[in-house]
N, C-alpha and C. Protein backbone atom coordinates (compact mmCIF):
# COMPACT_ATOMS: atom_id res chain seq x y z
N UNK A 1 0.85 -1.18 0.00
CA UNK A 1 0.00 0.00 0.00
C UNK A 1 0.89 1.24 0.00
N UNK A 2 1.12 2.23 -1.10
CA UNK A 2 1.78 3.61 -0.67
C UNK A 2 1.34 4.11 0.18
N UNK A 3 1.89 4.75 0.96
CA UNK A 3 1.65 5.99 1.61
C UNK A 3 2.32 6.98 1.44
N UNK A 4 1.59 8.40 1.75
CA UNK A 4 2.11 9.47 1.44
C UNK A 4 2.30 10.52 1.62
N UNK A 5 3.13 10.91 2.31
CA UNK A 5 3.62 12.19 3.04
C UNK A 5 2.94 13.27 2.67
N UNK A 6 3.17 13.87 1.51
CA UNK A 6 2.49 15.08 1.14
C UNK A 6 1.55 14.66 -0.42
N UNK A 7 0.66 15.24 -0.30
CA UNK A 7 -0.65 15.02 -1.76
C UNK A 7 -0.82 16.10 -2.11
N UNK A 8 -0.90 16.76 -2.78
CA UNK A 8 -1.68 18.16 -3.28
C UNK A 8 -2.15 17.66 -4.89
N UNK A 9 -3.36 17.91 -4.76
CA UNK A 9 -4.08 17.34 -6.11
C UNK A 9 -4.98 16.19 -5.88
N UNK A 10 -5.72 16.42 -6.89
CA UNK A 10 -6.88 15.17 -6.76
C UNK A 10 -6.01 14.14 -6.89
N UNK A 11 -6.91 12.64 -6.58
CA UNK A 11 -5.90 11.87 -6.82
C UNK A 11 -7.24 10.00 -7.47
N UNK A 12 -7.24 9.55 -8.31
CA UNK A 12 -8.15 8.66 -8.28
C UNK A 12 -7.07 6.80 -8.55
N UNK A 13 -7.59 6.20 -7.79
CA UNK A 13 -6.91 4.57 -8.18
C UNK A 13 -7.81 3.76 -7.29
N UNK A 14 -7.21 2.92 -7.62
CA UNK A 14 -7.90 1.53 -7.91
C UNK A 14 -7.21 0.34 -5.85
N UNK A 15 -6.00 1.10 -5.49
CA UNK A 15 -5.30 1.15 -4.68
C UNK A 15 -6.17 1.68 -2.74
N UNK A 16 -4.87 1.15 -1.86
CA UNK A 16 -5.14 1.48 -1.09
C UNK A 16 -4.37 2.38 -0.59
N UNK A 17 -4.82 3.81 0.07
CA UNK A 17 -3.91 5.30 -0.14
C UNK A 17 -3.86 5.28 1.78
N UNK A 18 -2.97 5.67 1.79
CA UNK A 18 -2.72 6.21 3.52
C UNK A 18 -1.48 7.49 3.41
N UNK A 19 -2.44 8.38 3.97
CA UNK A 19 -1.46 9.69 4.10
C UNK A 19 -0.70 10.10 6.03
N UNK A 20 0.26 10.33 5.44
CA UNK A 20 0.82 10.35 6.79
C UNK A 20 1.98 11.38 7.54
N UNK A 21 1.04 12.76 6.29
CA UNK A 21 1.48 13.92 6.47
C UNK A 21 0.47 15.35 6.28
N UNK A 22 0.21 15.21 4.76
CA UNK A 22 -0.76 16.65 4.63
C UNK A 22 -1.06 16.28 3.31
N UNK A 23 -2.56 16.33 2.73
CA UNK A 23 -3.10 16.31 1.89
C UNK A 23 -3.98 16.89 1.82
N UNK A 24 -3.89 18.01 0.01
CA UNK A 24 -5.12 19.06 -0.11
C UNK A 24 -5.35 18.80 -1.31
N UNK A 25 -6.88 17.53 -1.71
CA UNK A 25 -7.36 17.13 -3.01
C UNK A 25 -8.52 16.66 -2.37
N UNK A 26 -9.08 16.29 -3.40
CA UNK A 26 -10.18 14.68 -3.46
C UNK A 26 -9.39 13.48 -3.62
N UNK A 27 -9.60 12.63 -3.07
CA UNK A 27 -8.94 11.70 -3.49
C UNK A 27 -10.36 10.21 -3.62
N UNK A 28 -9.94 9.39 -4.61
CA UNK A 28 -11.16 8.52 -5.23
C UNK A 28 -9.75 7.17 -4.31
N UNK A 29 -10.98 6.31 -3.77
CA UNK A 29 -9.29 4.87 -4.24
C UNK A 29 -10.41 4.13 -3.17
N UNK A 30 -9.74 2.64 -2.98
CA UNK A 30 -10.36 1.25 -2.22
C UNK A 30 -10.81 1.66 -0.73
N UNK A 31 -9.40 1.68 -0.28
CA UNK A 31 -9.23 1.96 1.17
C UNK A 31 -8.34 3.27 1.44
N UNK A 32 -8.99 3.62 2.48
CA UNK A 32 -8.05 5.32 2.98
C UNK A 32 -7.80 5.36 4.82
N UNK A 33 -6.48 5.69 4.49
CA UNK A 33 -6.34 6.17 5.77
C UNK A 33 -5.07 6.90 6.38
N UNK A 34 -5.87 7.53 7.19
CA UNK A 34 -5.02 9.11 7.41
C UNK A 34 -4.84 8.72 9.11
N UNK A 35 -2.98 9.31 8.62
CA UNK A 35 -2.00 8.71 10.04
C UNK A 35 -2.64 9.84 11.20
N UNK A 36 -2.42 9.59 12.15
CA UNK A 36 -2.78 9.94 13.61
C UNK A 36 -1.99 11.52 13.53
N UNK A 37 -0.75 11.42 13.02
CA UNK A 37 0.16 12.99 12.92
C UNK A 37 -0.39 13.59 11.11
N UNK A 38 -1.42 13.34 10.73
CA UNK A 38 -1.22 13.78 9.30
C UNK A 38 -2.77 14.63 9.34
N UNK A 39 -2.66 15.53 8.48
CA UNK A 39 -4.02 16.39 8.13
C UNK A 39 -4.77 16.08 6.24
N UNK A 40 -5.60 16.56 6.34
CA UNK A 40 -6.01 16.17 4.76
C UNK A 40 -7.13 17.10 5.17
N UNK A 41 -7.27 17.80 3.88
CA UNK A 41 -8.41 19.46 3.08
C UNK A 41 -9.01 18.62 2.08
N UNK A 42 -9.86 18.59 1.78
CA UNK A 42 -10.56 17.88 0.50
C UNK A 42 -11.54 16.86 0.81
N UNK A 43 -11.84 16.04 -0.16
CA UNK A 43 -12.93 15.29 0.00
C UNK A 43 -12.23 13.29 -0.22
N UNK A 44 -13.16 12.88 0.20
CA UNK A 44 -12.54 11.22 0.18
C UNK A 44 -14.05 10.36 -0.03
N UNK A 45 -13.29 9.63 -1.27
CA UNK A 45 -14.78 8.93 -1.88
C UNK A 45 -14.11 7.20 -1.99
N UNK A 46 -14.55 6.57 -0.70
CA UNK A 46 -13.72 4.81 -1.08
C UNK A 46 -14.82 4.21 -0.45
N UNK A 47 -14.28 2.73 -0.38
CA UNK A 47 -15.31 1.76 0.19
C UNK A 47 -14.95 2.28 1.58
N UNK A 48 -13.79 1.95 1.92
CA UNK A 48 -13.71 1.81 3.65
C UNK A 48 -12.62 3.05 3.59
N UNK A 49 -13.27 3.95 5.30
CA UNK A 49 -12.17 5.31 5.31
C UNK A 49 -11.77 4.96 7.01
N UNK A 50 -10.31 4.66 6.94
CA UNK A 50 -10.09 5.04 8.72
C UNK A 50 -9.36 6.17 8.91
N UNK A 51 -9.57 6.88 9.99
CA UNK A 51 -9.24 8.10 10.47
C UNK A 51 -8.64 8.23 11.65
N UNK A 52 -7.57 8.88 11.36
CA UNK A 52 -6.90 8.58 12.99
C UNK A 52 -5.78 10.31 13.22
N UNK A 53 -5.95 11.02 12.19
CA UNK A 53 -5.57 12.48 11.60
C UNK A 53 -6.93 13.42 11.91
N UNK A 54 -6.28 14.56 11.30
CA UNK A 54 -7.48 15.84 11.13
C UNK A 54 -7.91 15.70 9.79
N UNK A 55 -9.34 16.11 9.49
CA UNK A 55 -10.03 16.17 8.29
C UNK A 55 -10.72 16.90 8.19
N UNK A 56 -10.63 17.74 7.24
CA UNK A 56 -12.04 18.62 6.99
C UNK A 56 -12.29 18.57 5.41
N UNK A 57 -13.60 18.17 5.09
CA UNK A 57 -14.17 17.91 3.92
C UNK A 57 -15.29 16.87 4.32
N UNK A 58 -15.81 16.33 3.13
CA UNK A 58 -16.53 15.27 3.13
C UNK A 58 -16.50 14.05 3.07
N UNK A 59 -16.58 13.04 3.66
CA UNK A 59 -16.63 11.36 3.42
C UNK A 59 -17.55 10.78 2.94
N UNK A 60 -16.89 10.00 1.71
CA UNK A 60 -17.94 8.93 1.01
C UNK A 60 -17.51 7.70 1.23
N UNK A 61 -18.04 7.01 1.81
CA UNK A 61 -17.37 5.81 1.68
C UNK A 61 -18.50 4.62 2.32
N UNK A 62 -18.93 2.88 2.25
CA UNK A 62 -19.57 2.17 3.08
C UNK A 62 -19.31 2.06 4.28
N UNK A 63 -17.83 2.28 4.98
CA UNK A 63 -17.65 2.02 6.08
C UNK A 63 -16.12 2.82 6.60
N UNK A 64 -16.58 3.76 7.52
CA UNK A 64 -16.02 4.79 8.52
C UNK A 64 -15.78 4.49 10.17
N UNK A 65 -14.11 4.30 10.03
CA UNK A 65 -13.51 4.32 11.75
C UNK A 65 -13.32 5.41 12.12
N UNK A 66 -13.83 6.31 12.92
CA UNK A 66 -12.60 7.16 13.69
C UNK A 66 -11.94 6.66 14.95
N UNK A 67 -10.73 6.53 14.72
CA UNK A 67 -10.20 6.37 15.72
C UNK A 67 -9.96 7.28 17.18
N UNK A 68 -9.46 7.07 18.02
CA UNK A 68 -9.22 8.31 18.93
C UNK A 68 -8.70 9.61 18.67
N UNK A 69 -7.64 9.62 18.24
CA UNK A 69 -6.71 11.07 17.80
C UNK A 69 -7.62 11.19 16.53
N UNK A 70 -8.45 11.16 15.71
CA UNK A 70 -9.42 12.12 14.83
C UNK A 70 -10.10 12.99 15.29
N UNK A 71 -9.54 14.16 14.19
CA UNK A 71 -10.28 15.22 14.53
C UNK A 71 -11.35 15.62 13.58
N UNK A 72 -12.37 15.52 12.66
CA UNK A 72 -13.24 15.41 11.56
C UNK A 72 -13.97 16.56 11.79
N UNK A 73 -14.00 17.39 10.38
CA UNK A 73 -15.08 18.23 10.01
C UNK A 73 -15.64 18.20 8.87
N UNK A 74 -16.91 17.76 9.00
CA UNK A 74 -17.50 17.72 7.35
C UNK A 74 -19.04 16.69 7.63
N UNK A 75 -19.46 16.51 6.40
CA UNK A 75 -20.47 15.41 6.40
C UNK A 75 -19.67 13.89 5.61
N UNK A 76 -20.38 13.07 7.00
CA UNK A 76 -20.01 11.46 6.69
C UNK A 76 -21.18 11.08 6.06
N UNK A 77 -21.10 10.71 4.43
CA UNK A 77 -22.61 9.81 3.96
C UNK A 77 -21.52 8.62 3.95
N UNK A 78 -22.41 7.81 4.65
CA UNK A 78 -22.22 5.96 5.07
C UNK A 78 -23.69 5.68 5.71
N UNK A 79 -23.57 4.41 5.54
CA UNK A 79 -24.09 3.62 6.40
C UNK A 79 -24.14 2.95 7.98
N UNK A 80 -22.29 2.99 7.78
CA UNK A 80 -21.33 2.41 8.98
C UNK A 80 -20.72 3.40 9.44
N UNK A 81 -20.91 4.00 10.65
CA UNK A 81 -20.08 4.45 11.00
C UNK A 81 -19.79 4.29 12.11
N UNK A 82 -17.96 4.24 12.70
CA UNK A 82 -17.79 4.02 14.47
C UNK A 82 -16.96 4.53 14.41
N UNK A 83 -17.11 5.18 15.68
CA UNK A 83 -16.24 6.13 16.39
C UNK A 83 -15.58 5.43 17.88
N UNK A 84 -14.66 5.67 17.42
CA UNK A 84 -13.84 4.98 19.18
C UNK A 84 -13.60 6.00 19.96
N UNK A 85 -14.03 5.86 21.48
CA UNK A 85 -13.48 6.92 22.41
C UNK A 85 -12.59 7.85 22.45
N UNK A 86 -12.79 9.04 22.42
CA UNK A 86 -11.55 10.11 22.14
C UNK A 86 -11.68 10.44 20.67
N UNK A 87 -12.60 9.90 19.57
CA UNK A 87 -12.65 10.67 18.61
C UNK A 87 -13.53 12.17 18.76
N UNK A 88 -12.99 12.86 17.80
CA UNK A 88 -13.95 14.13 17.21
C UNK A 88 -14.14 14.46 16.12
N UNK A 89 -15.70 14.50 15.97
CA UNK A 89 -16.32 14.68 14.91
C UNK A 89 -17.21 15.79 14.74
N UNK A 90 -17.22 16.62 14.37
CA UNK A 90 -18.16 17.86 14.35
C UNK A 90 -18.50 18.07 12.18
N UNK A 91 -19.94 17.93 12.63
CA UNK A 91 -20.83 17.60 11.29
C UNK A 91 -21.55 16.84 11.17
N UNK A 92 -22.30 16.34 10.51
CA UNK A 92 -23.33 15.45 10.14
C UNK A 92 -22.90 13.90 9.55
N UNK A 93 -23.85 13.10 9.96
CA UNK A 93 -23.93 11.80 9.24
C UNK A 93 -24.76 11.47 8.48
N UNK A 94 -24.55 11.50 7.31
CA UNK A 94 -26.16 11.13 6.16
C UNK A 94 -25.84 9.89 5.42
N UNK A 95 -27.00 9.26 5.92
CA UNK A 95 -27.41 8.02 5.30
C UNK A 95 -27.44 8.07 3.72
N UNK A 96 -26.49 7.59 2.55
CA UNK A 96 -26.59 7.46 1.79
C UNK A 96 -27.67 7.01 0.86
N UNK A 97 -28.50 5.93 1.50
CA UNK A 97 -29.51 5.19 1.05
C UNK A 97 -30.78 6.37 1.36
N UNK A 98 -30.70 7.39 2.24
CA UNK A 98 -31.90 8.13 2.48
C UNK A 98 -31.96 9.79 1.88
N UNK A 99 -30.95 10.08 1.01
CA UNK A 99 -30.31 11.43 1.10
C UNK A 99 -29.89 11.47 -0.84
N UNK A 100 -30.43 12.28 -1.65
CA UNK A 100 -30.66 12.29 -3.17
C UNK A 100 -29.33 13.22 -3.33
């Protein structure tokens, strides 16, 4: 799996992406996840997103961790979502299946 220090730019694959510094795009891909010391600006559209960084944008994805050290701002459309003790999330959760 790459990971990647710095992103600037959209980014779309087929791959599993983990940033583990600073990223300012959209990024499209399988699996995502953003290191505990890393930030990301933009939006994230995968099956599965774990979070363990700062985020502000939007999440698309079937299934959402935040871990403890997340800090999240934006709207989560999922289905799944869990949050482990010590996360933060400030924004909304919209049900994909209920939301046009």
């Amino acid at each position: 799996m790459p990971a990647y220090r710095r992103l600037m730019g959209d980014m779309n694959c087929l791959e599993d992406v983990t940033i583990t510094l600073l990223a300012k795009g959209n990024i499209h891909c399988r699996r995502y996840e953003l290191g505990a010391d890393a930030e990301h600006y933009g939006n994230i559209f995968a099956d599965e997103a774990q979070l363990s960084g700062t985020f502000f944008g939007d999440i698309h994805a079937k299934f959402v961790l935040l871990k403890p050290t997340s800090h999240v701002h934006g709207l989560i459309h999922t289905k799944n979502l869990t949050m482990e003790e010590g996360a933060s999330f400030n924004g909304q959760r919209l049900d994909p299946s209920t939301t046009s």
